[in-house]
Structures are given as structure tokens and as C-alpha cells.
PDB file of N, CA and C in Angstrom:
ATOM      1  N   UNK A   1     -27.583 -59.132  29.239  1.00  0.00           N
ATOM      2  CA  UNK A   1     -27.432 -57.698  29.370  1.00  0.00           C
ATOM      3  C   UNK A   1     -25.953 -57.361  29.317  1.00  0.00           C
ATOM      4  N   UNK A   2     -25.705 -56.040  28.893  1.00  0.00           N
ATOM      5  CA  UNK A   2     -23.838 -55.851  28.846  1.00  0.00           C
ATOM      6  C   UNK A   2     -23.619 -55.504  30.019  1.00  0.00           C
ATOM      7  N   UNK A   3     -24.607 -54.972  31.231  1.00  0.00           N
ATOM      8  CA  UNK A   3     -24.059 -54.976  32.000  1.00  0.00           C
ATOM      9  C   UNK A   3     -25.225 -54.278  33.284  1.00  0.00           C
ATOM     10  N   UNK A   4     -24.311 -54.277  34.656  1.00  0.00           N
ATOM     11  CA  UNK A   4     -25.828 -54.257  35.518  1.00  0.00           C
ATOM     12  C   UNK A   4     -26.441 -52.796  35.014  1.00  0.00           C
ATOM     13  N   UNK A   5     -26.237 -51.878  34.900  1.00  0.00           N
ATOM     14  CA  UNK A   5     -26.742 -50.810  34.814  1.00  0.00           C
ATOM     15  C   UNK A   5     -27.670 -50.997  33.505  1.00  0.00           C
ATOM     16  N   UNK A   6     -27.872 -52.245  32.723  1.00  0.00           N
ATOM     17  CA  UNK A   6     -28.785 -51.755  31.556  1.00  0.00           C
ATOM     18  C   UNK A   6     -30.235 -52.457  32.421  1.00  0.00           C
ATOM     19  N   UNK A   7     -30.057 -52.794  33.362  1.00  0.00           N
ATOM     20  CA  UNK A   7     -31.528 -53.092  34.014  1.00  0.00           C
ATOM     21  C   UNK A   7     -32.530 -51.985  34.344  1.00  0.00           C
ATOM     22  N   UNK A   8     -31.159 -50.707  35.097  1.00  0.00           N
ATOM     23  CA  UNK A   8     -31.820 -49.884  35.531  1.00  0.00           C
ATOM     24  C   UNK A   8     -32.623 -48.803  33.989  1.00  0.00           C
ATOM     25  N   UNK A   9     -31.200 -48.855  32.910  1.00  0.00           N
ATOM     26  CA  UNK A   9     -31.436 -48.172  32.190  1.00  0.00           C
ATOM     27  C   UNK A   9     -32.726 -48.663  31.180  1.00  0.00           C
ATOM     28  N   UNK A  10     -33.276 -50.214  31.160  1.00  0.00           N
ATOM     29  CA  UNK A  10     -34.226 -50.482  30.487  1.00  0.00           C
ATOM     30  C   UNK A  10     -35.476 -49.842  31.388  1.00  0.00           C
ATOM     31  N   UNK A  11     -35.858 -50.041  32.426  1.00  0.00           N
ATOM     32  CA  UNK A  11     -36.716 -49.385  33.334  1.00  0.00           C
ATOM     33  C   UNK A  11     -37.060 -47.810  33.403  1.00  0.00           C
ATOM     34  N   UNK A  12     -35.690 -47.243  32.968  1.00  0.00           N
ATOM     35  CA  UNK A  12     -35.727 -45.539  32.688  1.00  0.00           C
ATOM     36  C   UNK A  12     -36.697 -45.328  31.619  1.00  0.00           C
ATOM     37  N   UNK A  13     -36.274 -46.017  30.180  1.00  0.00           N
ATOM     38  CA  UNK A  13     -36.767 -46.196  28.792  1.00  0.00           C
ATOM     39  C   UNK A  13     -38.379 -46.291  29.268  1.00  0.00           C
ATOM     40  N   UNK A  14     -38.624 -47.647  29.654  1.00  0.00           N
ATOM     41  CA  UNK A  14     -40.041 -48.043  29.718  1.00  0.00           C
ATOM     42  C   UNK A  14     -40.934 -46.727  30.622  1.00  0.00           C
ATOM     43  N   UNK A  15     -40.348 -46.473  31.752  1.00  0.00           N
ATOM     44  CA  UNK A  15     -40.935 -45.261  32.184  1.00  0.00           C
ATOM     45  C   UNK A  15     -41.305 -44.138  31.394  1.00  0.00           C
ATOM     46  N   UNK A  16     -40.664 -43.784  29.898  1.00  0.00           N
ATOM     47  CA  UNK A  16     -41.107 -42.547  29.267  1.00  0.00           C
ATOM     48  C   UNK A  16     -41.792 -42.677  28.252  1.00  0.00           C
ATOM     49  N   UNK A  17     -42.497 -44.043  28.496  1.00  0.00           N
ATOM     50  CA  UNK A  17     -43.069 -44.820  26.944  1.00  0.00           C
ATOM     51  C   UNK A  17     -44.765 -44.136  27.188  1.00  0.00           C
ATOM     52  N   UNK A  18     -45.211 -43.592  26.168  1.00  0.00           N
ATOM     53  CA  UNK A  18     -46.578 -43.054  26.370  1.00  0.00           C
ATOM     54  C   UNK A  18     -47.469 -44.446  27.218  1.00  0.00           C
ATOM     55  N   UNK A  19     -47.225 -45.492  26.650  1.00  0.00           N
ATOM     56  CA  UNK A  19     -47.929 -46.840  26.693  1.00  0.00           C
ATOM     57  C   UNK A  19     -47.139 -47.821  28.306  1.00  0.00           C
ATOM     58  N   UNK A  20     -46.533 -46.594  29.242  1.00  0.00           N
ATOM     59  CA  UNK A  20     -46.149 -47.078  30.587  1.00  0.00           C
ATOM     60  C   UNK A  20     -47.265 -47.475  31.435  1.00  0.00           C
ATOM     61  N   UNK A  21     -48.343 -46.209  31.122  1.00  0.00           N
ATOM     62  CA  UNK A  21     -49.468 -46.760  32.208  1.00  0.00           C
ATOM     63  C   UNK A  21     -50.302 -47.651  32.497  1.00  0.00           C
ATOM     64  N   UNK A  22     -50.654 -47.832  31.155  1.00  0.00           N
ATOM     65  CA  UNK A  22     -51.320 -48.836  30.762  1.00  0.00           C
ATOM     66  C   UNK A  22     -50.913 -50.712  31.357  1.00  0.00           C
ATOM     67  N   UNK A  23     -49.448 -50.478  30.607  1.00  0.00           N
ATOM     68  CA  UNK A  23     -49.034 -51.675  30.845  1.00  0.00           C
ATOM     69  C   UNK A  23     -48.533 -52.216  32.739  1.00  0.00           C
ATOM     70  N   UNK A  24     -48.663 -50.727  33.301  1.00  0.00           N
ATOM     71  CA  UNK A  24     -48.187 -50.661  34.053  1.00  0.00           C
ATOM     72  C   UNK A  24     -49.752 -51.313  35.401  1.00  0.00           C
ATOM     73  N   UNK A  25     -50.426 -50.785  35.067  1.00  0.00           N
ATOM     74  CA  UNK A  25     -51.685 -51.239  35.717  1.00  0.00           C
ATOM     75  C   UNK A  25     -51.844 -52.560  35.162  1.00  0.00           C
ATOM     76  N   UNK A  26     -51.560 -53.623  33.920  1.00  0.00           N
ATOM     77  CA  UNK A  26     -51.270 -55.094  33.651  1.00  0.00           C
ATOM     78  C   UNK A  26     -50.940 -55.788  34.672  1.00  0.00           C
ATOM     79  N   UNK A  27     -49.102 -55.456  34.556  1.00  0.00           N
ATOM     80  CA  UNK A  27     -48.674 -55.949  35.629  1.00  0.00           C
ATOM     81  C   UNK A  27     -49.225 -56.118  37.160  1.00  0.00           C
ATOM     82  N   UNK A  28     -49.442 -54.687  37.168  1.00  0.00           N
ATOM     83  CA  UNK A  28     -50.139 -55.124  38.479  1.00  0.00           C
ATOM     84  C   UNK A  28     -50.967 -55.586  39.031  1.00  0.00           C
ATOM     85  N   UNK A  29     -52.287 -55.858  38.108  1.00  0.00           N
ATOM     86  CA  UNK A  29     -53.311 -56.651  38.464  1.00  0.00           C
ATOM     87  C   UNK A  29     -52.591 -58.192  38.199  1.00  0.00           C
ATOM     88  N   UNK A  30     -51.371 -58.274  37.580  1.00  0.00           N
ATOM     89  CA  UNK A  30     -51.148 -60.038  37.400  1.00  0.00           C
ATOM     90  C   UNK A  30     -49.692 -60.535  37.929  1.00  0.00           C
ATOM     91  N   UNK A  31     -48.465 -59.569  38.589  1.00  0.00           N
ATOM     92  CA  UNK A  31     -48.053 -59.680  39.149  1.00  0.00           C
ATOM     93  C   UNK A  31     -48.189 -59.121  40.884  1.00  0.00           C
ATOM     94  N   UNK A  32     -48.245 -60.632  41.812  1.00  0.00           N
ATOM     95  CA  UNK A  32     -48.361 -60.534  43.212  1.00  0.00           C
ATOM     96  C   UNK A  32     -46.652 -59.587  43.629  1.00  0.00           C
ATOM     97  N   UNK A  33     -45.675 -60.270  43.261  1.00  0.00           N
ATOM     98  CA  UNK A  33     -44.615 -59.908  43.811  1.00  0.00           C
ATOM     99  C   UNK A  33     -43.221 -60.384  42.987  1.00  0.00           C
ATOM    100  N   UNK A  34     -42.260 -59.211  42.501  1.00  0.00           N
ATOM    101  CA  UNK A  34     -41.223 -59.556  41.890  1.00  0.00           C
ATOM    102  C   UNK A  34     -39.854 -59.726  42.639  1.00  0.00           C
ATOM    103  N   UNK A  35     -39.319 -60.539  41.743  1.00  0.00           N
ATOM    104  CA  UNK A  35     -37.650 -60.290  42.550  1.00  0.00           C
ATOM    105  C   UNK A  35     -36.386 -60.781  40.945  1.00  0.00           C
ATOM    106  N   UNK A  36     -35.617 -59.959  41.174  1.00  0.00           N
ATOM    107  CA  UNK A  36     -34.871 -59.464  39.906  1.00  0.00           C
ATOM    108  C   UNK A  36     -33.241 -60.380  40.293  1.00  0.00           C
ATOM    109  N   UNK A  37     -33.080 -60.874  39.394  1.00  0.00           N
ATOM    110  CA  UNK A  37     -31.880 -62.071  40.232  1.00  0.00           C
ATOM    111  C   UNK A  37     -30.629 -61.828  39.020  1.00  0.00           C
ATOM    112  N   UNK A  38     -29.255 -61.129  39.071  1.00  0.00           N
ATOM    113  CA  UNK A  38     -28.836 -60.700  38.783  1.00  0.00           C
ATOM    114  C   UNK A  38     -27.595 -62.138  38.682  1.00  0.00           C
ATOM    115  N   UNK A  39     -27.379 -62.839  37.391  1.00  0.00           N
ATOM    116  CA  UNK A  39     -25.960 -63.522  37.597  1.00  0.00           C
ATOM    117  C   UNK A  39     -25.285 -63.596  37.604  1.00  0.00           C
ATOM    118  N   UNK A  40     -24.468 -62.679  37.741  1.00  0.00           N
ATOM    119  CA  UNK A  40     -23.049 -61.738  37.600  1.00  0.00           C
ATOM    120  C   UNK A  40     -22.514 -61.630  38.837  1.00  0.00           C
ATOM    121  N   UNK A  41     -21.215 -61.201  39.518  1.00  0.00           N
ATOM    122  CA  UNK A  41     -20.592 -60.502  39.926  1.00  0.00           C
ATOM    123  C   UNK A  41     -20.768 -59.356  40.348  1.00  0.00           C
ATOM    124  N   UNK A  42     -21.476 -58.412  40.327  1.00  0.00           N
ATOM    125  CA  UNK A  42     -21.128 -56.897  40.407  1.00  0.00           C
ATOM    126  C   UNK A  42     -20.098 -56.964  41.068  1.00  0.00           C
ATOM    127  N   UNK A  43     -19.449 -55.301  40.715  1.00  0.00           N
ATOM    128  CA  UNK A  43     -17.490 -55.214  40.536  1.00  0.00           C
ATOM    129  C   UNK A  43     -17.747 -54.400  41.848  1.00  0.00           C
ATOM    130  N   UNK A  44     -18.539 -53.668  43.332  1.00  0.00           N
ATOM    131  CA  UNK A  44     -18.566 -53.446  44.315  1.00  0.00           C
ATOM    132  C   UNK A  44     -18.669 -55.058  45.120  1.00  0.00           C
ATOM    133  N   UNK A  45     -18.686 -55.915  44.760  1.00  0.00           N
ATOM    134  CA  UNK A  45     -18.978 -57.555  45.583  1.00  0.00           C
ATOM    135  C   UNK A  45     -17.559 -57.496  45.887  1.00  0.00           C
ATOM    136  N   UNK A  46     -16.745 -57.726  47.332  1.00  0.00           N
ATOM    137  CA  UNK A  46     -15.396 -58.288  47.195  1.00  0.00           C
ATOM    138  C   UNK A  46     -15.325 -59.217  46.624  1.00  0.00           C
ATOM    139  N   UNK A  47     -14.070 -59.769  46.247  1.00  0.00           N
ATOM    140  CA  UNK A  47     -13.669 -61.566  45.930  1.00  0.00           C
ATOM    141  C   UNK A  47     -13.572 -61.889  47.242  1.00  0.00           C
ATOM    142  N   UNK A  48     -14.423 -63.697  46.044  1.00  0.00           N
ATOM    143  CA  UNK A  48     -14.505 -64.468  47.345  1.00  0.00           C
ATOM    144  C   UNK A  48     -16.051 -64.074  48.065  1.00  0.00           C
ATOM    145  N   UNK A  49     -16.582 -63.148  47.826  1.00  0.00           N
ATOM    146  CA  UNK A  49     -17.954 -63.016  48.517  1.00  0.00           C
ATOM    147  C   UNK A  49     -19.589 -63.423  47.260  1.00  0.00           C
ATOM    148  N   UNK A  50     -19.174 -64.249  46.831  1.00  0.00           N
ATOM    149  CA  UNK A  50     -20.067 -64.067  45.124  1.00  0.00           C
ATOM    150  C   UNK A  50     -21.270 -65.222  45.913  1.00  0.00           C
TER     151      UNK A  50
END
């Protein structure tokens, strides 16, 4: 990704997709529980706290 904000901004996209609901009830019958693991830095982290 170029950067953290295109996570949020891919999630904006998918939200206005006619074909959100659908896929959206998928997921949820086949995902129990997510977690989103970011490998970067973000530039609010002090140094030294990574």
C-alpha cells in the first residue's frame, strides 16, 4: 500500500460498490474474527516505540 490511509480509503471504495452487500453477508458467514496488521511505522508512533 503507499500508505496507511489507503486501507481506510480501500474500505470507503468497497462500501459504495452496488455488490457491498452481498459480499458483505460472505464474509460474514465465513469470517469468525479479523485483525488488520499494519508493517510500517505510522509517522504519529514516536522513535524508538515501533
Amino acid at each position: 500500500m503507499p500508505d496507511l490511509g489507503a486501507y481506510e480509503r480501500g474500505l470507503t471504495a468497497l462500501r459504495t460498490s452496488s455488490q457491498f452487500p452481498d459480499m458483505a453477508k460472505a464474509l460474514a458467514a465465513a469470517i469468525e474474527r479479523e485483525t488488520v496488521v499494519f508493517g510500517v511505522r505510522a509517522g504519529w508512533v514516536p522513535e524508538g516505540r515501533e
